[in-house]
C-alpha atoms as a PDB file:
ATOM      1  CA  UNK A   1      98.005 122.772  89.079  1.00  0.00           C
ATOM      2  CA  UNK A   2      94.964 120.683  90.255  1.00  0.00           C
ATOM      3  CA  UNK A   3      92.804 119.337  87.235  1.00  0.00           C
ATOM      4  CA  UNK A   4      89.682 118.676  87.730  1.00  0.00           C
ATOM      5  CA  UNK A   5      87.120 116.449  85.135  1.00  0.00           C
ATOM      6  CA  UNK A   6      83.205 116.736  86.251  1.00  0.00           C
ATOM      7  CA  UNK A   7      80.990 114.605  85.084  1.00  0.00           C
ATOM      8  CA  UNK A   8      77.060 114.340  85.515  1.00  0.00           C
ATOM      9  CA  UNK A   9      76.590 110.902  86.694  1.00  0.00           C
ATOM     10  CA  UNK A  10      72.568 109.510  86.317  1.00  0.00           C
ATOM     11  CA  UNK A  11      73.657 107.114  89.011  1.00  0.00           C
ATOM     12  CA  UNK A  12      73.989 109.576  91.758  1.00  0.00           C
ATOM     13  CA  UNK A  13      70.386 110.203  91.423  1.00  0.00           C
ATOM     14  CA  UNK A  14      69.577 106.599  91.640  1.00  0.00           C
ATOM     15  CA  UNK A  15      71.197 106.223  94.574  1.00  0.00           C
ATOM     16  CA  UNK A  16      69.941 109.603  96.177  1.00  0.00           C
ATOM     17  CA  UNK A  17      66.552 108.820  95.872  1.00  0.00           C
ATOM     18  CA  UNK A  18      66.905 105.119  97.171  1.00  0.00           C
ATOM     19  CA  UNK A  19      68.478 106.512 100.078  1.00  0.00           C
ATOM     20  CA  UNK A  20      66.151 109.299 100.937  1.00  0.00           C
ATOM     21  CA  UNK A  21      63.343 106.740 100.699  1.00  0.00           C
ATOM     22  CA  UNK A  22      65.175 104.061 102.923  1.00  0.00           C
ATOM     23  CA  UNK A  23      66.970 106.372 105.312  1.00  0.00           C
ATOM     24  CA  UNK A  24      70.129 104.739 104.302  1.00  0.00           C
ATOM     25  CA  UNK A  25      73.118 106.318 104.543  1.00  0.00           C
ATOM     26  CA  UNK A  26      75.957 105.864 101.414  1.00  0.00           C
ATOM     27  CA  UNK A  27      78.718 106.758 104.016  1.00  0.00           C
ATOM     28  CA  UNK A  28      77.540 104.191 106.110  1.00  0.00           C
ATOM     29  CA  UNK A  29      77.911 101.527 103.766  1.00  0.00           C
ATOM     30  CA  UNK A  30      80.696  99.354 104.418  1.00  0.00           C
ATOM     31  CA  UNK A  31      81.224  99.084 100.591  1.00  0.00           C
ATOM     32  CA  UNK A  32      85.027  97.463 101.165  1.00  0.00           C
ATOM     33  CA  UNK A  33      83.933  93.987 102.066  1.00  0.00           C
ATOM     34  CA  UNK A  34      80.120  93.878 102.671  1.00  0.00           C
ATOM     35  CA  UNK A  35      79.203  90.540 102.290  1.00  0.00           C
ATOM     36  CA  UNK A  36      75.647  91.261 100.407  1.00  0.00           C
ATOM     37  CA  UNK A  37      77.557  92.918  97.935  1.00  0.00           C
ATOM     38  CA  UNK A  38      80.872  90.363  97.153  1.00  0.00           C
ATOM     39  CA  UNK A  39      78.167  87.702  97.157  1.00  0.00           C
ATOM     40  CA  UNK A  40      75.885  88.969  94.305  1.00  0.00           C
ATOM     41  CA  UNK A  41      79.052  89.852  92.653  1.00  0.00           C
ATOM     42  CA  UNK A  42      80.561  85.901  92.549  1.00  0.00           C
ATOM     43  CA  UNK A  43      77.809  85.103  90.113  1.00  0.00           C
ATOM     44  CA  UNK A  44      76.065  88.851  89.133  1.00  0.00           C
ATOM     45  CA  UNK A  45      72.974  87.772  86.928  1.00  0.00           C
ATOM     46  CA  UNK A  46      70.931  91.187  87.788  1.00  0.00           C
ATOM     47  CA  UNK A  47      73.076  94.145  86.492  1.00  0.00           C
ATOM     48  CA  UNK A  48      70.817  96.741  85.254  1.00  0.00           C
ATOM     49  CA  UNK A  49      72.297 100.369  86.151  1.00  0.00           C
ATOM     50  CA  UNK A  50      75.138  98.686  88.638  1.00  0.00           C
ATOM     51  CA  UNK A  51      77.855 101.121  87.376  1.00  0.00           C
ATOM     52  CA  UNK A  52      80.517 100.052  84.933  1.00  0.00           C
ATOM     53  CA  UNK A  53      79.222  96.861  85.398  1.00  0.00           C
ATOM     54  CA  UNK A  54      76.157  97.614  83.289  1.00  0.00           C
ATOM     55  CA  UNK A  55      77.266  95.286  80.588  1.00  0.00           C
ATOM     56  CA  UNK A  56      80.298  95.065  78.148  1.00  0.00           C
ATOM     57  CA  UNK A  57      83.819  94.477  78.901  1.00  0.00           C
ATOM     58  CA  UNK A  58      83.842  95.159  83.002  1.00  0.00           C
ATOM     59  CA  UNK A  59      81.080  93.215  83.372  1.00  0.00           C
ATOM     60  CA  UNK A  60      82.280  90.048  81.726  1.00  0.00           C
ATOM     61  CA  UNK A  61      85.856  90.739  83.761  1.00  0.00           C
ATOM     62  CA  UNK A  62      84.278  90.892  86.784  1.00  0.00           C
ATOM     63  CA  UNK A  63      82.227  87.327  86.175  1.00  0.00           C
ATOM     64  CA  UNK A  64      86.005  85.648  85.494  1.00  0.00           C
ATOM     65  CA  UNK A  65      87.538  87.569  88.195  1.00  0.00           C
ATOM     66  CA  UNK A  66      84.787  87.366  91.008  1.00  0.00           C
ATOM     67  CA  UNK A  67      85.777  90.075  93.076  1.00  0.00           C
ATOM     68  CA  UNK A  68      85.977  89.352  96.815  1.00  0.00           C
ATOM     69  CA  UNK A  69      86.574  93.146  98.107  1.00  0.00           C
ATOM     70  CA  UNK A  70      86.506  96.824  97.052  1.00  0.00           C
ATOM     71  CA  UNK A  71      90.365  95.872  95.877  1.00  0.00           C
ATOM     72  CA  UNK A  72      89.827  93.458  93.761  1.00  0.00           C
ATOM     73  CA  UNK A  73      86.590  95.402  92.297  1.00  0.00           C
ATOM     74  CA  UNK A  74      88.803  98.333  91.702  1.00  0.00           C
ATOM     75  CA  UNK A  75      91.082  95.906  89.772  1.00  0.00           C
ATOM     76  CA  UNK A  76      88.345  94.823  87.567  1.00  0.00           C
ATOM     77  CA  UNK A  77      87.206  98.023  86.166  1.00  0.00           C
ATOM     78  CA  UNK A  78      91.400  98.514  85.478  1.00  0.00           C
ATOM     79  CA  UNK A  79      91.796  95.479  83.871  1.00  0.00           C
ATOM     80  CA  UNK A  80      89.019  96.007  81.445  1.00  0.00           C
ATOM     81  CA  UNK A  81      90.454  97.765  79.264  1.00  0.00           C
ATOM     82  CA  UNK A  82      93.098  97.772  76.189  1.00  0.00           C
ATOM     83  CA  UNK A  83      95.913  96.224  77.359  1.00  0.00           C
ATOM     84  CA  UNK A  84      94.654  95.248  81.208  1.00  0.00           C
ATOM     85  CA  UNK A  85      92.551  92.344  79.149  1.00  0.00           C
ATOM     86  CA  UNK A  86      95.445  90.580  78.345  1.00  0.00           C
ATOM     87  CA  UNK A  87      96.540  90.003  82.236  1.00  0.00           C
ATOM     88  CA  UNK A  88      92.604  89.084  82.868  1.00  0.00           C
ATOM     89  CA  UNK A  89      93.788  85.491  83.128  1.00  0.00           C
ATOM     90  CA  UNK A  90      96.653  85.859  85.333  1.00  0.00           C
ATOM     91  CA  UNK A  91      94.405  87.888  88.118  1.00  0.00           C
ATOM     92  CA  UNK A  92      91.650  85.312  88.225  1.00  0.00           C
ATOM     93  CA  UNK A  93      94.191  82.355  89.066  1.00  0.00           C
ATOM     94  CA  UNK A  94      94.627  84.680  92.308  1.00  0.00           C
ATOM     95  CA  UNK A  95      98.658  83.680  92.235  1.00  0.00           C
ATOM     96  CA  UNK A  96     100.575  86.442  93.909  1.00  0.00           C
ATOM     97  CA  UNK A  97     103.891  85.163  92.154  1.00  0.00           C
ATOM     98  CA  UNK A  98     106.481  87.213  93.685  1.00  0.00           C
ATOM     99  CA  UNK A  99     107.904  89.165  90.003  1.00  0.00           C
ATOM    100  CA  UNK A 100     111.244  90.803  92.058  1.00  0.00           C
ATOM    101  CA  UNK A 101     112.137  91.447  95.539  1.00  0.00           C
ATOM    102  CA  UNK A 102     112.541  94.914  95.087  1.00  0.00           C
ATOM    103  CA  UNK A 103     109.126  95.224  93.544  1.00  0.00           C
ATOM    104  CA  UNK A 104     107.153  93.048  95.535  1.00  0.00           C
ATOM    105  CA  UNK A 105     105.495  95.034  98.225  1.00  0.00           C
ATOM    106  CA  UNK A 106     104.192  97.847  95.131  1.00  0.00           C
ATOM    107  CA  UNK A 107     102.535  94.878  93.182  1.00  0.00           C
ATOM    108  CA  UNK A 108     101.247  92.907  96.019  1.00  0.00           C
ATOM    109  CA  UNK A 109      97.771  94.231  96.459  1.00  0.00           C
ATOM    110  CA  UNK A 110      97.292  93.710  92.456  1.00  0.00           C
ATOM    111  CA  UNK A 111      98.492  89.583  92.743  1.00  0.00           C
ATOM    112  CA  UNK A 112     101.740  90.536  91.247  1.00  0.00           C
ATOM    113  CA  UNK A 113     100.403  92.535  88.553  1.00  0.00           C
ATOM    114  CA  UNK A 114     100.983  95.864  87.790  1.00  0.00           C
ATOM    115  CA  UNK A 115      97.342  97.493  87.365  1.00  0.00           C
ATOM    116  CA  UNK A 116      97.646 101.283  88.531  1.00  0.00           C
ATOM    117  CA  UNK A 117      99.441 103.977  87.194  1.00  0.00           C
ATOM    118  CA  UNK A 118     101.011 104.722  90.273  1.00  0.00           C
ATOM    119  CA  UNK A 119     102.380 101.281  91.160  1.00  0.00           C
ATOM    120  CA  UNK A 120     104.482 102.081  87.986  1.00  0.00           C
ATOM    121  CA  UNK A 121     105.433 105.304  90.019  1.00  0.00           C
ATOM    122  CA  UNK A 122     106.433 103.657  93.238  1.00  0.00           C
ATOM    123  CA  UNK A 123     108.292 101.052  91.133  1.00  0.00           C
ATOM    124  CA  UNK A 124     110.512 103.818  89.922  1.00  0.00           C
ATOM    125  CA  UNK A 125     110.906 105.390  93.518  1.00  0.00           C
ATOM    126  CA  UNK A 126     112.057 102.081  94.171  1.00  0.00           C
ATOM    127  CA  UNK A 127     114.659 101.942  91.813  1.00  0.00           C
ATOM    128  CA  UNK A 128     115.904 105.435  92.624  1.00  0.00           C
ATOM    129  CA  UNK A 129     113.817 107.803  90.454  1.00  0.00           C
ATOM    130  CA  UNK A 130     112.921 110.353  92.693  1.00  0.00           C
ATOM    131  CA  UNK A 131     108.191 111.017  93.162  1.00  0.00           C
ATOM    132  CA  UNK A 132     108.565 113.928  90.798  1.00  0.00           C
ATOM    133  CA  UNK A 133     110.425 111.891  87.930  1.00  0.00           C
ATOM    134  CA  UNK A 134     107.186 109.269  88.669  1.00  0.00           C
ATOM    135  CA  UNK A 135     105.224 111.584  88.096  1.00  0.00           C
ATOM    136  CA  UNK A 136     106.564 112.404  84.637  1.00  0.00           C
ATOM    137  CA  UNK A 137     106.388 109.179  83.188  1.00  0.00           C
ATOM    138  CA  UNK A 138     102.789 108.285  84.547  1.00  0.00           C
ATOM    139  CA  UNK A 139     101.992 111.574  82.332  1.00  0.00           C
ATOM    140  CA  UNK A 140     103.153 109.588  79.245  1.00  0.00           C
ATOM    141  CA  UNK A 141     100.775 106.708  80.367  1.00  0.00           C
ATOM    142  CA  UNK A 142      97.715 108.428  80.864  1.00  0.00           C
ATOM    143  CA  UNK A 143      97.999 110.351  77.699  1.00  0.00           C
ATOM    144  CA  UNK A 144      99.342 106.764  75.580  1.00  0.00           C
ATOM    145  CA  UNK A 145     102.611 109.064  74.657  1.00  0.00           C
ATOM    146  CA  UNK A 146     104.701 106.373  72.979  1.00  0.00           C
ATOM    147  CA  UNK A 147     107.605 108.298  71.820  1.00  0.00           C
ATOM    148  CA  UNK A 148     107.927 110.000  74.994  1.00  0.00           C
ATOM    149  CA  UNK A 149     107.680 106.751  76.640  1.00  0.00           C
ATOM    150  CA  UNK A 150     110.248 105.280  74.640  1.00  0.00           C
ATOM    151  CA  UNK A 151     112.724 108.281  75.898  1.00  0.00           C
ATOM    152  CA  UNK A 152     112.938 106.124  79.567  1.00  0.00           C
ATOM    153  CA  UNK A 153     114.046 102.841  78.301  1.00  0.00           C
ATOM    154  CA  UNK A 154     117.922 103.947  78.283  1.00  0.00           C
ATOM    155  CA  UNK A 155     117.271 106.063  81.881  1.00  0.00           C
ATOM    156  CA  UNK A 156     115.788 103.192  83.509  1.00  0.00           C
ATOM    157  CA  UNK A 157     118.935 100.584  82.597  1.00  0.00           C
ATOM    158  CA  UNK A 158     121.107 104.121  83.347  1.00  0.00           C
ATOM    159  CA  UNK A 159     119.102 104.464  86.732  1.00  0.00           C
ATOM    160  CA  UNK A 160     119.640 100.288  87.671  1.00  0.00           C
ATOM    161  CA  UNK A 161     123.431 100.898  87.080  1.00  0.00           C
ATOM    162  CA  UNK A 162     123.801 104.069  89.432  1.00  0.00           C
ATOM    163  CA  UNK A 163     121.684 102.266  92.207  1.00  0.00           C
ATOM    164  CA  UNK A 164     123.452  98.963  91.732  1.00  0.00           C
ATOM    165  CA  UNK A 165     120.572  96.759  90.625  1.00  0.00           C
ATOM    166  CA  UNK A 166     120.189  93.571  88.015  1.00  0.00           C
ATOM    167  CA  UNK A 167     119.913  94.666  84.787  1.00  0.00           C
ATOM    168  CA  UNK A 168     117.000  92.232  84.630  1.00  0.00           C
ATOM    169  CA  UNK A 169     115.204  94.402  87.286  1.00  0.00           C
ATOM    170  CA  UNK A 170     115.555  96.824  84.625  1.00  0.00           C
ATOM    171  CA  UNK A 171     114.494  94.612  81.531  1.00  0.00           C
ATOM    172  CA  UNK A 172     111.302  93.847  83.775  1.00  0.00           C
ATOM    173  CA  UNK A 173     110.192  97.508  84.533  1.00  0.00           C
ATOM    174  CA  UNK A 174     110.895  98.794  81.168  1.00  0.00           C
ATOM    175  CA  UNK A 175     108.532  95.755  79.821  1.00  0.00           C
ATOM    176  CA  UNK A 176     105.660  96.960  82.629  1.00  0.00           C
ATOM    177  CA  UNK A 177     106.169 100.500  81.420  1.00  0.00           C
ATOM    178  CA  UNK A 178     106.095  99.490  77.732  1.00  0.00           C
ATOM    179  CA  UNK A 179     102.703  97.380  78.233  1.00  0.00           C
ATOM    180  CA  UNK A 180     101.568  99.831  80.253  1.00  0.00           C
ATOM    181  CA  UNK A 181     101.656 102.112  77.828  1.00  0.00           C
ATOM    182  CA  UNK A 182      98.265 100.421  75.880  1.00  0.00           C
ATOM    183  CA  UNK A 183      96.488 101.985  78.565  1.00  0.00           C
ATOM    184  CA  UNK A 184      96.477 101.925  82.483  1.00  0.00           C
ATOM    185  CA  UNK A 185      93.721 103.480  84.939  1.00  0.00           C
ATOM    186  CA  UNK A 186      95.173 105.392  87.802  1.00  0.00           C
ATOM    187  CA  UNK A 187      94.016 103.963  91.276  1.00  0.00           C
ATOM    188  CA  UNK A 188      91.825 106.712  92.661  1.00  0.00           C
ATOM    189  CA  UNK A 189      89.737 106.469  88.698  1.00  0.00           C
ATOM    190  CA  UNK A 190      89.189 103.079  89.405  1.00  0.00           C
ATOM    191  CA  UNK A 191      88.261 103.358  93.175  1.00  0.00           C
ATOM    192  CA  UNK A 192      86.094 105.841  92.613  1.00  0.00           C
ATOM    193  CA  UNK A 193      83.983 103.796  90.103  1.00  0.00           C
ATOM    194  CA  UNK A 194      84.324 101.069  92.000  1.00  0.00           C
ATOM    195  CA  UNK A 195      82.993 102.336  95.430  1.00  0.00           C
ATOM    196  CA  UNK A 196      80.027 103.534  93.330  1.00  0.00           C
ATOM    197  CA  UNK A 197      79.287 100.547  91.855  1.00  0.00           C
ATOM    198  CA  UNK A 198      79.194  99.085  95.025  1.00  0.00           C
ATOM    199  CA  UNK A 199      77.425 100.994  96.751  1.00  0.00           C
ATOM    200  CA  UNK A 200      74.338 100.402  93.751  1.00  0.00           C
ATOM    201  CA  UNK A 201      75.370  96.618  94.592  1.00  0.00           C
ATOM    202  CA  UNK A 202      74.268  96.939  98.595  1.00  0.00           C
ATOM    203  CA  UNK A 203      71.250  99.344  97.662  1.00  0.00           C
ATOM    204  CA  UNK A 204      70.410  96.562  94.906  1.00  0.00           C
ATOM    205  CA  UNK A 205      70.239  93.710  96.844  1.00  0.00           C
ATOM    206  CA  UNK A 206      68.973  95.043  99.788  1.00  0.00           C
ATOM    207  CA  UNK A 207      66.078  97.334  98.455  1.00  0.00           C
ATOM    208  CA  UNK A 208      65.563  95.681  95.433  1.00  0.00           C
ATOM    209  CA  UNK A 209      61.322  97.096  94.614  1.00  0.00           C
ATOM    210  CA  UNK A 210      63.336 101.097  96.131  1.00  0.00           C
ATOM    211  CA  UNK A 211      66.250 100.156  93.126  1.00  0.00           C
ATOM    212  CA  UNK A 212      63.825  99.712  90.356  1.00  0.00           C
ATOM    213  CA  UNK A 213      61.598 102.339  91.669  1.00  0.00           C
ATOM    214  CA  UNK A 214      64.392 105.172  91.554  1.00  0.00           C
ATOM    215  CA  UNK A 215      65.645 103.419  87.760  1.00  0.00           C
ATOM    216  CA  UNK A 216      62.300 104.013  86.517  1.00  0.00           C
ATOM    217  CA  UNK A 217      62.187 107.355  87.206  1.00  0.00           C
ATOM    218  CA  UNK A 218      65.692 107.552  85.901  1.00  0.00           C
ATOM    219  CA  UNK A 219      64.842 106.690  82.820  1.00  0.00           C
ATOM    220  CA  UNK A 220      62.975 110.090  81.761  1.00  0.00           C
ATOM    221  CA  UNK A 221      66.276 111.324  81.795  1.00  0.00           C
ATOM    222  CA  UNK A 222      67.842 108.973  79.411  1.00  0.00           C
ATOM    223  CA  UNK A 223      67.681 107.930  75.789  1.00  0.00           C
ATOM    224  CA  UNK A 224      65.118 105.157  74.227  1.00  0.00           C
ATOM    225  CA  UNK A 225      63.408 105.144  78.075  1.00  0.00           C
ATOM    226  CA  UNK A 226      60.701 102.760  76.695  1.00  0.00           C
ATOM    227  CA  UNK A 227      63.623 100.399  76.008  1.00  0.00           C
ATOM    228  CA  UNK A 228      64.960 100.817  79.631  1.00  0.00           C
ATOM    229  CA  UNK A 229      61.963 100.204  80.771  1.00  0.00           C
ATOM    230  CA  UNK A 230      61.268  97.048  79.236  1.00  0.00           C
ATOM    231  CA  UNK A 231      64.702  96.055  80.383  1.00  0.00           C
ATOM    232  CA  UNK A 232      63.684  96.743  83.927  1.00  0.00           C
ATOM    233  CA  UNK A 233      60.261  94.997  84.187  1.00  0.00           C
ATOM    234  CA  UNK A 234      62.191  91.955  82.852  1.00  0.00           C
ATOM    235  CA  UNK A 235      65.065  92.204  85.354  1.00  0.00           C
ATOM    236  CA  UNK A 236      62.863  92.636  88.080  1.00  0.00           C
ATOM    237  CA  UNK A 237      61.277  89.308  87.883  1.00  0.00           C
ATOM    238  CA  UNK A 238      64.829  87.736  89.284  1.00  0.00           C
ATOM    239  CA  UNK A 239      63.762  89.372  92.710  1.00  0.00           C
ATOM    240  CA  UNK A 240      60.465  88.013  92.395  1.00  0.00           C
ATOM    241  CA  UNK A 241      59.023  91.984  91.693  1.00  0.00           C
ATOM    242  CA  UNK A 242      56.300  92.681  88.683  1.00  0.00           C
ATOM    243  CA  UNK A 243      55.926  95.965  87.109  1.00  0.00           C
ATOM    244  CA  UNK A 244      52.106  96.937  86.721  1.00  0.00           C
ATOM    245  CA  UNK A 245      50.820  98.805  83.717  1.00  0.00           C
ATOM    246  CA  UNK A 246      49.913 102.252  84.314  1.00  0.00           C
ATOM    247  CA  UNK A 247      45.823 102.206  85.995  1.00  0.00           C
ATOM    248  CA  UNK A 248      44.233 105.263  86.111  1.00  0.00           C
ATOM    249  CA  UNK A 249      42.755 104.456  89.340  1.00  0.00           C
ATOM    250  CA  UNK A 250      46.292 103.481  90.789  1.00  0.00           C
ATOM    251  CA  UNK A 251      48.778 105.723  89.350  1.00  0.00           C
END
């Protein structure tokens, strides 16, 4: 069974238009390490309609974190949120602490950390679990299902014993699984959202008068659009852009 949530995203517009206007291309966009993009991100002051990033949590994540890469943007957007917050610290000292050798190679791309649901999946393949038994306990993640989650403490100590490992191999990924239980993005979520909000990133600092252009027409579409578009006008003065008011012999 393949399930499938579809959402209407007001971004996709933005970027349409900005693209159709600039004869940009999105899959063109090397949105994995373009510089113009990890640079505005080290010290993001403009964030108006830069997705997720917007404002709130994410945003103040990715100002401790300073992501260098499409990676580490990915693991921003996981991170903010209940239970990611509390390893916020740990990511932005960028120490990839080895945690166990067994584990290693599944945590390294996070620093050590276990972000993604499915790192908690290939940390049970590599104990012995087989994809499919994974599978079932990333389930109980995604839907926060504590008392099913409790049901794997005994079978991952169990598990360690049949495959001959440390039972403190064991004590460590039942305490990932436990704290992963808060709440943990899967991988493809968060690189998703990420590759979108990078992609606003390049358009944004690139075409910065096409950006506010396509927002402003955005904004018809969206609650309170006087607010946005007071918000806007002000934001556009970083790049040095003024909004006109509306001229009857300009408009």
């Amino acid at each position: 069974t393949v399930k499938l949530d579809l959402l209407r995203l007001g971004t996709c517009s933005v970027m349409a238009r900005i693209a159709q206007v600039t004869g940009e291309s999105d899959e063109l966009i090397n949105f994995h390490s373009e510089k113009i993009i990890y640079d505005a991100l080290q010290d993001l002051k403009a964030n108006y309609s830069i997705f997720q990033l917007e404002g709130g949590c994410a945003y103040r994540v990715s100002q401790k974190i300073k992501p260098n890469d499409l990676n580490d943007l990915s693991a921003v957007l996981a991170l903010a949120r209940p239970g990611g917050l509390s390893f916020v610290d740990k990511f932005a000292e960028n120490k990839c602490e080895s945690v166990h050798p067994i584990v290693d190679d599944v945590l390294a791309e996070t620093r050590g950390i276990c972000v993604y649901q499915e790192q908690v999946m290939g940390m049970f393949n590599k104990i012995g679990f087989s994809l499919e038994e994974g599978e079932l306990i990333r389930r109980c993640i995604g839907k926060k299902d504590l008392v099913k989650i409790k049901d794997w403490k005994v079978k991952i100590y169990d598990k360690c014993v049949e495959s001959k490992l440390p039972r403190e191999l064991g004590d460590l990924i039942w305490k990932i699984v436990s704290d992963s239980a808060k709440y943990q993005f899967g991988k493809g979520h968060s690189a998703s959202y990420s590759a979108i909000a990078a992609i606003l990133l390049y358009y944004k600092q690139k075409y910065p008068t096409e950006f506010y252009w396509s927002c402003l027409v955005e904004t018809k579409n969206k609650p309170n659009p006087l607010e946005r578009i007071d918000k806007i006008s002000k934001e556009m003065l970083i790049y040095g852009i003024k909004l006109l008011p509306p001229d009857l012999f300009k408009s």
